[in-house]
N, C-alpha and C. Protein backbone atom coordinates (compact mmCIF):
# COMPACT_ATOMS: atom_id res chain seq x y z
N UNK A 1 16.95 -2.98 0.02
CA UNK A 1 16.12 -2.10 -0.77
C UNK A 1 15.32 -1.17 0.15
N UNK A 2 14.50 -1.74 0.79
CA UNK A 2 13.72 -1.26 2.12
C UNK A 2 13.61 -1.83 3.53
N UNK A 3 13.27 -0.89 4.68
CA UNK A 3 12.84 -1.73 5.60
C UNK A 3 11.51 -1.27 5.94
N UNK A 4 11.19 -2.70 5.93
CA UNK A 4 9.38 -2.51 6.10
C UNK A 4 9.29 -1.96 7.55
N UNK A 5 7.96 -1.30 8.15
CA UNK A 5 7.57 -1.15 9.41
C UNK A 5 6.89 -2.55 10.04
N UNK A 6 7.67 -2.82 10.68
CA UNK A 6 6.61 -4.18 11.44
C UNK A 6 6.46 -3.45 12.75
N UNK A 7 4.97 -4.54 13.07
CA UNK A 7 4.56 -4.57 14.58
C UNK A 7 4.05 -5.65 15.11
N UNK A 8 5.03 -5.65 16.04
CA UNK A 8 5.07 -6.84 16.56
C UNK A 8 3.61 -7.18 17.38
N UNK A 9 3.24 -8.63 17.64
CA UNK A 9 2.03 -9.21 18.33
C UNK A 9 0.92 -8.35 17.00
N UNK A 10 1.11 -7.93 16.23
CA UNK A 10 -0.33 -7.61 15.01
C UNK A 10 -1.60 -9.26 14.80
N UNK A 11 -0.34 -10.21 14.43
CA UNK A 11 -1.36 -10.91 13.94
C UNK A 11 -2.15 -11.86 15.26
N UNK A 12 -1.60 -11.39 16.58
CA UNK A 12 -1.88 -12.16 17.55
C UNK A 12 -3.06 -11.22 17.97
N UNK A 13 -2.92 -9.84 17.96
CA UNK A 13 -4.24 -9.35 18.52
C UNK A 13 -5.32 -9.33 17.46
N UNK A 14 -4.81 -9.45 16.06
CA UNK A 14 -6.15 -10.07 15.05
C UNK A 14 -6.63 -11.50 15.78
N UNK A 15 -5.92 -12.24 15.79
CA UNK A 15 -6.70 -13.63 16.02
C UNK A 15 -7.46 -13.29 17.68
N UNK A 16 -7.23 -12.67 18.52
CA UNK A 16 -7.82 -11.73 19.63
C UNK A 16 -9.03 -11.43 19.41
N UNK A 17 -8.65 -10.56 18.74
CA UNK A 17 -10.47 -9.70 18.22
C UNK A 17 -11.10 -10.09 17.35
N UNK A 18 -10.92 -11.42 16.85
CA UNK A 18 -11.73 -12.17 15.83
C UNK A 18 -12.24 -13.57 17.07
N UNK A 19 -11.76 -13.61 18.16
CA UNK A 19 -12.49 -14.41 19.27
C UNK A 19 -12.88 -13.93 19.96
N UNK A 20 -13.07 -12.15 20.18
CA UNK A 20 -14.43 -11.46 20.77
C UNK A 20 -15.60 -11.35 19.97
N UNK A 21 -15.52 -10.97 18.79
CA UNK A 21 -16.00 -10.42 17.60
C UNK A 21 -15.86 -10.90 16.45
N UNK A 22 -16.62 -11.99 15.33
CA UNK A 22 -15.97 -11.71 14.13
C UNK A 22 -15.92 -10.34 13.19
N UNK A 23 -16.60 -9.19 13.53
CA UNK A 23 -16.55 -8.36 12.83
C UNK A 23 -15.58 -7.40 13.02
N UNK A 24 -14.89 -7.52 14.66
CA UNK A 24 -13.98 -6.33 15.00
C UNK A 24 -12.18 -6.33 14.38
N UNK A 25 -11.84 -7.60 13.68
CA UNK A 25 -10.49 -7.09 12.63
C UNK A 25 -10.83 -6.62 11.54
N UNK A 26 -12.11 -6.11 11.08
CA UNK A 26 -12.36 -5.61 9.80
C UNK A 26 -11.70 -3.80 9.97
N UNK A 27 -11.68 -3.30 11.01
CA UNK A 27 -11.80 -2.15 11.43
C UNK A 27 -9.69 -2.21 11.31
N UNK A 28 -9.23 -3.49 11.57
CA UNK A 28 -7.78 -3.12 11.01
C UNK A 28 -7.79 -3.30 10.02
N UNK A 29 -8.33 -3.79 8.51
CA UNK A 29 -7.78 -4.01 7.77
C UNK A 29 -8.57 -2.53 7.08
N UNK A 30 -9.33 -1.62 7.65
CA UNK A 30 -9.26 0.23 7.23
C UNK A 30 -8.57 0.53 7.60
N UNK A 31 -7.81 0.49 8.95
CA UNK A 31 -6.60 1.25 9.57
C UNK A 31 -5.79 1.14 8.41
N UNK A 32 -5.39 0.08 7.79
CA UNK A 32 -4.19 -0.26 7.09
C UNK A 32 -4.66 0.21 5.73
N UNK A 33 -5.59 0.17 5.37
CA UNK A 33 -5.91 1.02 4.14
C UNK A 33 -5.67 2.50 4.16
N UNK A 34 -6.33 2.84 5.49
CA UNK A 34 -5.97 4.98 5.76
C UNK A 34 -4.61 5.04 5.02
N UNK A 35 -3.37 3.95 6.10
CA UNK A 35 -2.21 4.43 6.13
C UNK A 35 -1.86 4.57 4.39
N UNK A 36 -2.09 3.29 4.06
CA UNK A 36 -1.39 2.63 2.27
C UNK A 36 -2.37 3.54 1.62
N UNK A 37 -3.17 4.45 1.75
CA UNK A 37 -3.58 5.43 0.90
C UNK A 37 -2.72 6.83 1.07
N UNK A 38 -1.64 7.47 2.10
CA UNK A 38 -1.54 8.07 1.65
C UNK A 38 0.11 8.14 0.86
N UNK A 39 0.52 5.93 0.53
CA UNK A 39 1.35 6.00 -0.51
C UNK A 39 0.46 6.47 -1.89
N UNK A 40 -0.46 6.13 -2.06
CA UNK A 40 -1.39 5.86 -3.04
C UNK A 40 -1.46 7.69 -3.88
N UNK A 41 -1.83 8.46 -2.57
CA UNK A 41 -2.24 9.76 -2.93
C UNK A 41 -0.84 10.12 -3.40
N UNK A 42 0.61 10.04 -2.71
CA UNK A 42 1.67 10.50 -3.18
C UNK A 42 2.53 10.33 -4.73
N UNK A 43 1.96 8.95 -4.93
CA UNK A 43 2.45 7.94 -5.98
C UNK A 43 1.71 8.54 -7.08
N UNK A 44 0.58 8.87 -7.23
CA UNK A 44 -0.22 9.00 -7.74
C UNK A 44 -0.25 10.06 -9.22
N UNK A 45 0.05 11.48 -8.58
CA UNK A 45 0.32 12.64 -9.21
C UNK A 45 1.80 12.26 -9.79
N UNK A 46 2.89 11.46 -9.77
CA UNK A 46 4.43 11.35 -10.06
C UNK A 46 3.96 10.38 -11.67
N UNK A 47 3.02 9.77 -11.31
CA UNK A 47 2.93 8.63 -12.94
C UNK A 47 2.21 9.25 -14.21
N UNK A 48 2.89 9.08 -15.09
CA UNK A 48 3.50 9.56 -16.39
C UNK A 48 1.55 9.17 -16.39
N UNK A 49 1.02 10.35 -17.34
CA UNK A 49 -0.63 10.40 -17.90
C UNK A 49 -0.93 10.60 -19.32
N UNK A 50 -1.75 9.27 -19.55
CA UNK A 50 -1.84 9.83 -20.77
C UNK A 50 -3.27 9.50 -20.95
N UNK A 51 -3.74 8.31 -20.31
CA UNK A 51 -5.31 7.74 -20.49
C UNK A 51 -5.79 8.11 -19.00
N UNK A 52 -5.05 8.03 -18.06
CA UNK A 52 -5.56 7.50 -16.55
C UNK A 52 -5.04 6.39 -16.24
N UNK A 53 -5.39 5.60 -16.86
CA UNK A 53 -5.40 4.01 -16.38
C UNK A 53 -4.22 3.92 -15.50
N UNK A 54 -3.02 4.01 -15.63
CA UNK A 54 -1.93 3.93 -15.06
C UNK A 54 -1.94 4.44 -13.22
N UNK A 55 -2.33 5.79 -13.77
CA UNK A 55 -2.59 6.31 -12.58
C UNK A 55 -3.84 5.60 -11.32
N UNK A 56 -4.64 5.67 -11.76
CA UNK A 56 -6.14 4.48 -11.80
C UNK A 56 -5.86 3.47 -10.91
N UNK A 57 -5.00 2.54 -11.66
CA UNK A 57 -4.78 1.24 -11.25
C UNK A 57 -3.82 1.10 -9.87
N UNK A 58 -3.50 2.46 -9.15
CA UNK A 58 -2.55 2.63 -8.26
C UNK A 58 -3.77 2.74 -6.86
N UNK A 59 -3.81 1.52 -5.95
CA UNK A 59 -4.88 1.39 -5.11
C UNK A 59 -4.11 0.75 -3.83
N UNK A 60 -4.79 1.11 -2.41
CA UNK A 60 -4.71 0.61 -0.88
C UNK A 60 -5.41 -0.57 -1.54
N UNK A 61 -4.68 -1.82 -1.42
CA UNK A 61 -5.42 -3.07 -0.75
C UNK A 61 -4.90 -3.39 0.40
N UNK A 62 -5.28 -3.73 1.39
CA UNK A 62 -4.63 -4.04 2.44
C UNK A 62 -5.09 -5.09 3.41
N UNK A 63 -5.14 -5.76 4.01
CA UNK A 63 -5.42 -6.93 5.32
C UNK A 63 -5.14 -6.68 6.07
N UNK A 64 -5.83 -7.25 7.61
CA UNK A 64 -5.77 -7.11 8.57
C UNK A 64 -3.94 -7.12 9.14
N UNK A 65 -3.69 -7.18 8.85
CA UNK A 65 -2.42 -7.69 9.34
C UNK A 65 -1.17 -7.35 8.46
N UNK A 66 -1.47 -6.33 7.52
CA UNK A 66 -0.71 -5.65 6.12
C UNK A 66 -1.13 -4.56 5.54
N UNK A 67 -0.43 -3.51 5.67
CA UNK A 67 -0.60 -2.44 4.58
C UNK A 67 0.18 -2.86 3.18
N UNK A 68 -0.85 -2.67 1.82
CA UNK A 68 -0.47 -3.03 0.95
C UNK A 68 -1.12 -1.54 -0.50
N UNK A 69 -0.18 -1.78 -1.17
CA UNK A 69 -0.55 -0.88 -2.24
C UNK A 69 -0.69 -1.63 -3.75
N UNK A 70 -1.36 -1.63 -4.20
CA UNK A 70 -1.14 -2.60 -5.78
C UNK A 70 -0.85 -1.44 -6.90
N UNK A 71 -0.05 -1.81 -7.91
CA UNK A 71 -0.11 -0.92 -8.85
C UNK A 71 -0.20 -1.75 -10.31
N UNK A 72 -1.32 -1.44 -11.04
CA UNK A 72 -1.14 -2.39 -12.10
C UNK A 72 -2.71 -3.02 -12.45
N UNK A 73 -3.38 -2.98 -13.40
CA UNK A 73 -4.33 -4.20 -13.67
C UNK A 73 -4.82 -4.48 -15.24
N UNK A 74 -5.41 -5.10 -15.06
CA UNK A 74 -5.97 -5.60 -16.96
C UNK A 74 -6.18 -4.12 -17.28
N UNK A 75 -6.86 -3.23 -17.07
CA UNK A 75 -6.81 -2.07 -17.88
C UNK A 75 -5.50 -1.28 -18.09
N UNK A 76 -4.49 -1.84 -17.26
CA UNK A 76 -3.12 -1.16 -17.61
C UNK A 76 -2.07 -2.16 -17.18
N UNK A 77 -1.71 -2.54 -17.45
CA UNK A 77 -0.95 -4.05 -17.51
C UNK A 77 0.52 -3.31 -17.50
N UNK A 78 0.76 -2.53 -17.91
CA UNK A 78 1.94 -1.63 -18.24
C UNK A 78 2.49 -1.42 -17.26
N UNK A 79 1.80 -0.75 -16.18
CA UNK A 79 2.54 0.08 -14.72
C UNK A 79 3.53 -0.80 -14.20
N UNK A 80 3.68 -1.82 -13.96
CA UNK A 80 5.03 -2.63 -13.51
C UNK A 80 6.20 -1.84 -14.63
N UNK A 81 5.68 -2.06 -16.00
CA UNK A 81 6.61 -1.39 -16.93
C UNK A 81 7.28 0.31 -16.69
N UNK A 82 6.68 0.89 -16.43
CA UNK A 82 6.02 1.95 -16.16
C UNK A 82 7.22 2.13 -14.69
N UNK A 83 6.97 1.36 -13.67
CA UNK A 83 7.21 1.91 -12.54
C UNK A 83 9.02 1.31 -12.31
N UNK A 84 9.10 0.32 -13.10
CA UNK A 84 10.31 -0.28 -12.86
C UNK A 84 11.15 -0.26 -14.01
N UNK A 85 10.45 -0.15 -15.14
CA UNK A 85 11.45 -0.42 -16.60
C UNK A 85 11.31 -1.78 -16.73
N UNK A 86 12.61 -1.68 -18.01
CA UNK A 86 12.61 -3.32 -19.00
C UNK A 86 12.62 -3.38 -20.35
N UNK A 87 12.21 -4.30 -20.70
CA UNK A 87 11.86 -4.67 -22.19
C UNK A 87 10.58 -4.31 -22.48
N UNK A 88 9.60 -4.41 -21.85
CA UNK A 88 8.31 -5.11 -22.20
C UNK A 88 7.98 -6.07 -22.61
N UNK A 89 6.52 -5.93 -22.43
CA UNK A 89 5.86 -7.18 -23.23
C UNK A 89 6.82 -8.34 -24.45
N UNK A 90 6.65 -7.22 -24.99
CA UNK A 90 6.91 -7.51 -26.94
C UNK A 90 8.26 -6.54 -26.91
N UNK A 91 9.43 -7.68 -27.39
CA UNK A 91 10.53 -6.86 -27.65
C UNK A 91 10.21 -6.01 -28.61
N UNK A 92 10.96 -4.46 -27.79
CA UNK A 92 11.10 -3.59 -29.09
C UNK A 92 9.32 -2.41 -28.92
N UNK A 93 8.78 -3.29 -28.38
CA UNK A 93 7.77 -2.64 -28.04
C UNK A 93 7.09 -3.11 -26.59
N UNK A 94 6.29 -1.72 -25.29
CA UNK A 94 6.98 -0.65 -26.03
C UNK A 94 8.57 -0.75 -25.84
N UNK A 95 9.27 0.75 -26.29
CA UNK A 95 10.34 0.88 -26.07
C UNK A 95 10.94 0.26 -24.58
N UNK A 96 12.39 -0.17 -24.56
CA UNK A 96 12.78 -0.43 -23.68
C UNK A 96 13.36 0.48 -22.88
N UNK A 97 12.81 0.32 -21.52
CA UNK A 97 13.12 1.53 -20.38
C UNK A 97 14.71 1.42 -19.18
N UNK A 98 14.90 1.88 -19.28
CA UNK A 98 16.09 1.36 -17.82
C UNK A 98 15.83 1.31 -16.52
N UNK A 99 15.71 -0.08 -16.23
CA UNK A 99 15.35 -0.65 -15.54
C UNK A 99 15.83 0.06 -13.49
N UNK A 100 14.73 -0.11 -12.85
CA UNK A 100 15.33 0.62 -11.72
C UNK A 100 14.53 -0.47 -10.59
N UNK A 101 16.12 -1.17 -9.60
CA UNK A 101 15.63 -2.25 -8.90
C UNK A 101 14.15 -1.62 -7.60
N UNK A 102 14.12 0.20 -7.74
CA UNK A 102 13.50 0.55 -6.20
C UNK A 102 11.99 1.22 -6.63
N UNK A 103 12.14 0.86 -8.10
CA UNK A 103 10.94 1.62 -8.47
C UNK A 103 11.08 3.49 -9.21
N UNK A 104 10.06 3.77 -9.55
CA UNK A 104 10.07 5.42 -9.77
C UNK A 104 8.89 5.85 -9.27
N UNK A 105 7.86 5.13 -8.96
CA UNK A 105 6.72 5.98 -8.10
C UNK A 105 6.40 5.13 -7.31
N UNK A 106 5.93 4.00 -6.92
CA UNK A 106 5.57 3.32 -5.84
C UNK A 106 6.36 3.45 -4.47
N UNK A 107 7.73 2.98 -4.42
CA UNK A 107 8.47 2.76 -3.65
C UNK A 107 8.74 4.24 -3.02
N UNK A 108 9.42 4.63 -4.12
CA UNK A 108 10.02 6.44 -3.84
C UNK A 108 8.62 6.88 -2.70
N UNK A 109 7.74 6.76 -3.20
CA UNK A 109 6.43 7.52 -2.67
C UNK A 109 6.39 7.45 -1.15
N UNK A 110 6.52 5.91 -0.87
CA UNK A 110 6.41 5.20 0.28
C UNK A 110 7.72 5.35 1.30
N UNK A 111 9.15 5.74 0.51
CA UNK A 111 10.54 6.32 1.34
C UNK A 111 9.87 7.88 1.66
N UNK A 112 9.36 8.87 0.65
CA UNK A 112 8.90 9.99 1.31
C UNK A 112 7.77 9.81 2.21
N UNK A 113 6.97 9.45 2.18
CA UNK A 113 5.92 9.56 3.70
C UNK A 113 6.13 8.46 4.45
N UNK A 114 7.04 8.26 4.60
CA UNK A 114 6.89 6.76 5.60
C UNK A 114 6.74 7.04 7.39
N UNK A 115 7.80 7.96 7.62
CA UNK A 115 6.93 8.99 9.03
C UNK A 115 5.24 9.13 9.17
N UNK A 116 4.91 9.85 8.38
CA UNK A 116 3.45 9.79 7.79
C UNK A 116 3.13 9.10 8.11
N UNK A 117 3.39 7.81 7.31
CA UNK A 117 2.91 6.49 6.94
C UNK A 117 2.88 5.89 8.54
N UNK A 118 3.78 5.77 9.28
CA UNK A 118 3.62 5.42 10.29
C UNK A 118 2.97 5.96 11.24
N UNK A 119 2.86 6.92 11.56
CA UNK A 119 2.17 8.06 12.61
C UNK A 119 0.46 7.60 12.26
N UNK A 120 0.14 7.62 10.67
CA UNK A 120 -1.20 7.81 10.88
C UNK A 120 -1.42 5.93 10.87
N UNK A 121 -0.76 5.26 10.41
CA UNK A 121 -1.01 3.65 10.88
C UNK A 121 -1.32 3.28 11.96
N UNK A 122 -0.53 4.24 13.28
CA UNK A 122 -0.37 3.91 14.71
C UNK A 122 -1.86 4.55 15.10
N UNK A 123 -1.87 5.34 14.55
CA UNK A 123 -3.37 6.42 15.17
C UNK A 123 -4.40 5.72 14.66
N UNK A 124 -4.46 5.01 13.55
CA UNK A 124 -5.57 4.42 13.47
C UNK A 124 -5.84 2.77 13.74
N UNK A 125 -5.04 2.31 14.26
CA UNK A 125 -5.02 1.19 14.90
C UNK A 125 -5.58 1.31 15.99
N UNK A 126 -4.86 2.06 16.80
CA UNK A 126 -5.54 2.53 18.00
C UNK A 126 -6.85 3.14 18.10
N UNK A 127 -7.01 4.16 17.26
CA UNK A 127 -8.83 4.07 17.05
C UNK A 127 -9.34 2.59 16.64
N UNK A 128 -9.27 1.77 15.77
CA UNK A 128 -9.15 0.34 16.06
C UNK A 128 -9.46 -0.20 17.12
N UNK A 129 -8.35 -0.36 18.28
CA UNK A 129 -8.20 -0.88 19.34
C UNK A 129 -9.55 0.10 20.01
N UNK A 130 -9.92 1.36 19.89
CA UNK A 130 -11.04 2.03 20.87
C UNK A 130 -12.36 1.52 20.44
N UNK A 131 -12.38 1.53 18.98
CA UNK A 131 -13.66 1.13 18.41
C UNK A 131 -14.14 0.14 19.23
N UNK A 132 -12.98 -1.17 19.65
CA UNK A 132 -13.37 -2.52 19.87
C UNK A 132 -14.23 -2.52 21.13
N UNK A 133 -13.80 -0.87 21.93
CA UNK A 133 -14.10 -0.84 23.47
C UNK A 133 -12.91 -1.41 24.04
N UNK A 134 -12.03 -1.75 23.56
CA UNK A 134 -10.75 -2.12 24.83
C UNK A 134 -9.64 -0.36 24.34
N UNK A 135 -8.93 -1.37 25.52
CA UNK A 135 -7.69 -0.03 26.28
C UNK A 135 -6.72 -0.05 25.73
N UNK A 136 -6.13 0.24 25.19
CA UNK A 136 -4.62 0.58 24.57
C UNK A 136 -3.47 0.62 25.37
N UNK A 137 -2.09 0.45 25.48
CA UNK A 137 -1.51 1.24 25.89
C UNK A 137 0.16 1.48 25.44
């Protein structure tokens, strides 16, 4: 379906800078928000409007050690529906959509900026890594 971006030694230099600092992996888990916001901003404008909510519920959560995007919550319960198809809830209602294993706005969003996505992940890690006062290289 996809290939994720990994980086390798991530969760080893979290457990690193959480034994200089407990406060200095907080500063990756913004890096990783910058990046998963600008699936967020792309995804965003593509979902079907009619209240907001849908759109709304499309947010960077992310951890130290993960860029993550959520789409979906009690005020719109739908967007899985929405982004992938199905039945729904309640057969018959709503209407049933055709189903798509890669998504229509989340995923797609994240195949177009994923350059992006990576470039500004790397840049802000590394501001990360400067914040801490150590060296990069």
């Amino acid at each position: 379906m996809f290939e994720p971006i990994r980086i390798e030694g991530l969760a080893a230099f979290n457990r690193s800078l959480r034994k200089l600092d407990a406060e200095l992996p907080k500063g990756l888990r913004l890096a990783h928000n910058t990046a998963a916001q600008i699936v967020v901003d792309t995804a965003r404008p593509m979902i079907p409007r009619r209240t907001g909510r849908a759109q709304a519920s499309v947010k960077a959560r992310s951890t130290r050690t993960a860029s993550r995007v959520s789409a979906g919550s009690n005020r719109a319960p739908y967007m899985p529906w929405l982004d992938y198809g199905g039945e729904g809830r309640i057969k018959g209602r709503p209407a049933p959509r055709e189903f798509r294993k890669g998504g229509r706005y989340v995923y797609p969003a994240f195949h177009a900026k994923r350059d992006e996505f990576a470039r500004v992940l790397e840049r802000s890690l590394l501001g990360a890594v400067a914040a801490a006062g150590l060296d990069a290289d």
